[in-house]
N, C-alpha and C. Protein backbone atom coordinates (compact mmCIF):
# COMPACT_ATOMS: atom_id res chain seq x y z
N UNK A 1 17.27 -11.45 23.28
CA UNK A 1 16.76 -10.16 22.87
C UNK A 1 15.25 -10.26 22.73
N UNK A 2 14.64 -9.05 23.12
CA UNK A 2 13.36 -9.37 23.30
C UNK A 2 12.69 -8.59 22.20
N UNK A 3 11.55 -8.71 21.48
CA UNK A 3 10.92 -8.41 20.64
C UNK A 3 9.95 -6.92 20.80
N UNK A 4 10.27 -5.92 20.18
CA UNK A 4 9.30 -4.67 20.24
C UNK A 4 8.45 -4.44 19.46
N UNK A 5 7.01 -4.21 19.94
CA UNK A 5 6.36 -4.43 19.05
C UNK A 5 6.66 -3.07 17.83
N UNK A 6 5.28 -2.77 17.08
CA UNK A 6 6.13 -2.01 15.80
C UNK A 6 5.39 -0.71 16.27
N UNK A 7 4.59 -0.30 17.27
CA UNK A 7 4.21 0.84 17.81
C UNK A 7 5.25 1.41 18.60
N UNK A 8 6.05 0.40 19.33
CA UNK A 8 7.20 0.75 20.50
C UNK A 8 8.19 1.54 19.28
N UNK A 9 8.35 0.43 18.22
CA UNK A 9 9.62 1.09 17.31
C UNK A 9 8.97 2.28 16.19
N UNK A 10 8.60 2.99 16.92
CA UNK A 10 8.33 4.58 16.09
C UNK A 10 9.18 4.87 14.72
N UNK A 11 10.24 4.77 15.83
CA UNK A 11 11.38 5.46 14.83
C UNK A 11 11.40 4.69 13.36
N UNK A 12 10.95 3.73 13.05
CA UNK A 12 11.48 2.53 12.13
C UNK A 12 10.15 2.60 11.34
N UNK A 13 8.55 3.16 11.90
CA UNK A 13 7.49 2.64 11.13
C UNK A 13 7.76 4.32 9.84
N UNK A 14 7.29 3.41 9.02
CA UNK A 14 6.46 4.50 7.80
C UNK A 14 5.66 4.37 7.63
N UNK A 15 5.01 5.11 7.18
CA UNK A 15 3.64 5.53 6.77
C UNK A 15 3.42 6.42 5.52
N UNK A 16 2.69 5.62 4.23
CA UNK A 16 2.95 6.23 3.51
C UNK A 16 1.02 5.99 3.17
N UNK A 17 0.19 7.04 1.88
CA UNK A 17 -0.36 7.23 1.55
C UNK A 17 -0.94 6.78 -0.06
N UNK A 18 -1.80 6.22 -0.03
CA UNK A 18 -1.58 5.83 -1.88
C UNK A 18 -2.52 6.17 -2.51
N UNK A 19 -2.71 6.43 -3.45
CA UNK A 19 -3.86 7.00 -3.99
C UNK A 19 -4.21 5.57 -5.07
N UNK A 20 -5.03 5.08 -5.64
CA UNK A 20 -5.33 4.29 -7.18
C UNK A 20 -6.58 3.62 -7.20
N UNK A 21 -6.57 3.80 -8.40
CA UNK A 21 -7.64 3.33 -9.01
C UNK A 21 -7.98 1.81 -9.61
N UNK A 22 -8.70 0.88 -10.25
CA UNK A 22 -8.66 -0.07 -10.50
C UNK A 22 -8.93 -0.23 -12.61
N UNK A 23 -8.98 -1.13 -12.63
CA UNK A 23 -9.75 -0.79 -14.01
C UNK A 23 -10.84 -2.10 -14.32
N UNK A 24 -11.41 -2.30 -15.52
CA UNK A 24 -12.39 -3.06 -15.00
C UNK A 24 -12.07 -4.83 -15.18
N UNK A 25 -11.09 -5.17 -15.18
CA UNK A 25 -10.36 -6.32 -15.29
C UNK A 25 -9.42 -6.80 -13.57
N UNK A 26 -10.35 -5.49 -12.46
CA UNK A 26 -9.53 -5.38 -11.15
C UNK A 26 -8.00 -5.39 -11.09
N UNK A 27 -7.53 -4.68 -11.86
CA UNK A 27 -6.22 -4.41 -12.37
C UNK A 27 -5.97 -2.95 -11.55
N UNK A 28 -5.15 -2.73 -10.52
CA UNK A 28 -4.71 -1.80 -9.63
C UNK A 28 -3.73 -0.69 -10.66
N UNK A 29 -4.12 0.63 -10.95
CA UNK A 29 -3.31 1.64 -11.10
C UNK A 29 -3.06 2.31 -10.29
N UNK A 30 -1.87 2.88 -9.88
CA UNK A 30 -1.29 3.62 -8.19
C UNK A 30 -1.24 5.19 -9.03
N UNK A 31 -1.80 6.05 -8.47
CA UNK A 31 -2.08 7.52 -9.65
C UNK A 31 -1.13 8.21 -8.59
N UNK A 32 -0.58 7.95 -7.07
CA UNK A 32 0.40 8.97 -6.35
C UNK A 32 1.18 7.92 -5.32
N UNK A 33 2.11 7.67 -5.09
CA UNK A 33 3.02 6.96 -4.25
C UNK A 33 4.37 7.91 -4.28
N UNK A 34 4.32 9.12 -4.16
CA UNK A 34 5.61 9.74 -4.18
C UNK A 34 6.50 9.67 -2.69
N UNK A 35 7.68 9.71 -3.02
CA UNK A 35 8.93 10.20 -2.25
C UNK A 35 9.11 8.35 -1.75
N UNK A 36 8.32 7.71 -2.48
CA UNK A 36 9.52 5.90 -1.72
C UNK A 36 10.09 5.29 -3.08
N UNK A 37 10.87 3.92 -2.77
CA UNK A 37 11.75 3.62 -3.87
C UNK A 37 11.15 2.97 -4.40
N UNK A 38 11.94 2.36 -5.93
CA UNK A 38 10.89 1.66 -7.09
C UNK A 38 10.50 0.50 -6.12
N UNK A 39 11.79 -0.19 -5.50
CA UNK A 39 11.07 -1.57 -5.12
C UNK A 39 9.73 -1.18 -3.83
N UNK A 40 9.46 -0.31 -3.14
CA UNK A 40 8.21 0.06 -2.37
C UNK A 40 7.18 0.12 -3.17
N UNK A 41 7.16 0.64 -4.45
CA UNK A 41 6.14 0.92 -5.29
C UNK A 41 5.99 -0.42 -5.64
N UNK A 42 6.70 -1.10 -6.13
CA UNK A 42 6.39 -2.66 -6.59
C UNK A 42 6.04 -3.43 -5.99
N UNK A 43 6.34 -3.54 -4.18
CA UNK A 43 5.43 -4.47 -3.43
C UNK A 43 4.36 -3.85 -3.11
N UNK A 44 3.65 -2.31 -2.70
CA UNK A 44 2.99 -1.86 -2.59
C UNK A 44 1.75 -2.08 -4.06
N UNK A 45 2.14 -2.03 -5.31
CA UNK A 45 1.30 -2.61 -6.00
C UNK A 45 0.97 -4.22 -6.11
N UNK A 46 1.92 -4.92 -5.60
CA UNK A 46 2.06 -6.56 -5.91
C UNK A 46 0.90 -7.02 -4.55
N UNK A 47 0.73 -5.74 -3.49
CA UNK A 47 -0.10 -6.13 -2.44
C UNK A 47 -1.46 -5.74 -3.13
N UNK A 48 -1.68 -4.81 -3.40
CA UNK A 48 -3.18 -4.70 -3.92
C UNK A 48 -3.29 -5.08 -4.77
N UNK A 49 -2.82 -5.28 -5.72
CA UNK A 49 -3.34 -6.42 -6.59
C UNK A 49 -3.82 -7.60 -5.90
N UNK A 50 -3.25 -8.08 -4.87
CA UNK A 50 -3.71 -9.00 -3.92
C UNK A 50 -4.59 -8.87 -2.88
N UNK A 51 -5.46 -8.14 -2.56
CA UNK A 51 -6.45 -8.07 -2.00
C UNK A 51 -7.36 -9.16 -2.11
N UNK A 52 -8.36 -9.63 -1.74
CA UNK A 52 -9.21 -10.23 -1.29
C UNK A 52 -10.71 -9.92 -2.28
N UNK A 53 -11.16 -8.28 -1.72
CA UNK A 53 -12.16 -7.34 -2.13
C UNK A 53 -12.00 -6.61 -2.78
N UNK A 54 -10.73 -6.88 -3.63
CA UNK A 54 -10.40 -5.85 -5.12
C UNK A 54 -11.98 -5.82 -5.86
N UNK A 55 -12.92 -6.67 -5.73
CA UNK A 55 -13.55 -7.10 -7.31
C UNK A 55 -14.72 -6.48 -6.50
N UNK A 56 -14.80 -6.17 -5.04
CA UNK A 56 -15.94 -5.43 -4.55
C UNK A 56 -15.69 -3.54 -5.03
N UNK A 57 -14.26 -3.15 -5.62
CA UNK A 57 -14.82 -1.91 -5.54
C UNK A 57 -15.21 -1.51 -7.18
N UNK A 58 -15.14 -0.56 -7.51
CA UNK A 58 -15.80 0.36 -8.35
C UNK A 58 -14.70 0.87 -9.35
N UNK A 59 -14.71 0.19 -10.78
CA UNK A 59 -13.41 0.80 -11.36
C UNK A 59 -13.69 2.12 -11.90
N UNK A 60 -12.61 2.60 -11.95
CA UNK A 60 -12.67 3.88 -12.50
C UNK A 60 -12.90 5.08 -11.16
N UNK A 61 -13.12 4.28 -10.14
CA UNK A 61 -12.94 5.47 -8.83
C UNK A 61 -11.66 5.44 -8.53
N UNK A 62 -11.42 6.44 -7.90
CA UNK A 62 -10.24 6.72 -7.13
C UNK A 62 -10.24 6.62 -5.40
N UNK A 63 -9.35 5.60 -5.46
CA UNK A 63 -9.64 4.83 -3.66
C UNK A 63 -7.97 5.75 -3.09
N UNK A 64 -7.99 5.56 -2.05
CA UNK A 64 -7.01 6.03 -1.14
C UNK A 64 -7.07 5.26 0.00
N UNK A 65 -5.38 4.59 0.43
CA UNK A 65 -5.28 3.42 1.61
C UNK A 65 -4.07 3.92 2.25
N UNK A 66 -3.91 4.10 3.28
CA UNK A 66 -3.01 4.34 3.91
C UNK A 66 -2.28 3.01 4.60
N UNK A 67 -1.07 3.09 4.55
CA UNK A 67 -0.36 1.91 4.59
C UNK A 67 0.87 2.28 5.78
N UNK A 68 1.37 1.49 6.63
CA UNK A 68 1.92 1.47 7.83
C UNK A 68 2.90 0.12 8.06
N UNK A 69 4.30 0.37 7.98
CA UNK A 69 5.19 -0.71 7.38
C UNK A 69 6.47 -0.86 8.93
N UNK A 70 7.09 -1.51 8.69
CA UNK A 70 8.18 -1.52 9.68
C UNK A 70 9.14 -2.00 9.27
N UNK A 71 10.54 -1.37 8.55
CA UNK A 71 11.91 -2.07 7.72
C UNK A 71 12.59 -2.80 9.19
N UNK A 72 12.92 -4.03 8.87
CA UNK A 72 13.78 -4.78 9.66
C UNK A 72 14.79 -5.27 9.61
């Protein structure tokens, strides 16, 4: 079986939208993640918290990342 990439499999990608903010300890608050399940919200925060350039942004702004997944 041969491998598709995750553009071929449309049907399967999501795409969801996040809105959050940080605070000044680079501590990620998610202020909109509606319509996915608790566990999406929990790796979706467990990832930004893991960023790299968390400590480059600006707490107390409100950032927005759009995120693009593929369930397998």
């Amino acid at each position: 079986m041969h491998d598709k990439s995750i553009t071929e499999n449309s049907d399967q990608l999501h795409r969801i939208s996040v809105l959050f903010t940080i605070d000044e300890n680079n501590k990620v608050e998610i202020l909109n993640l509606s319509g996915t399940s608790k566990e999406t919200y929990k790796l979706v925060k467990q990832q930004l918290n893991g960023l790299d350039n968390i400590s480059d942004l600006t707490p107390n702004e409100v950032y927005k990342i759009e995120i693009s997944f593929q369930v397998v």
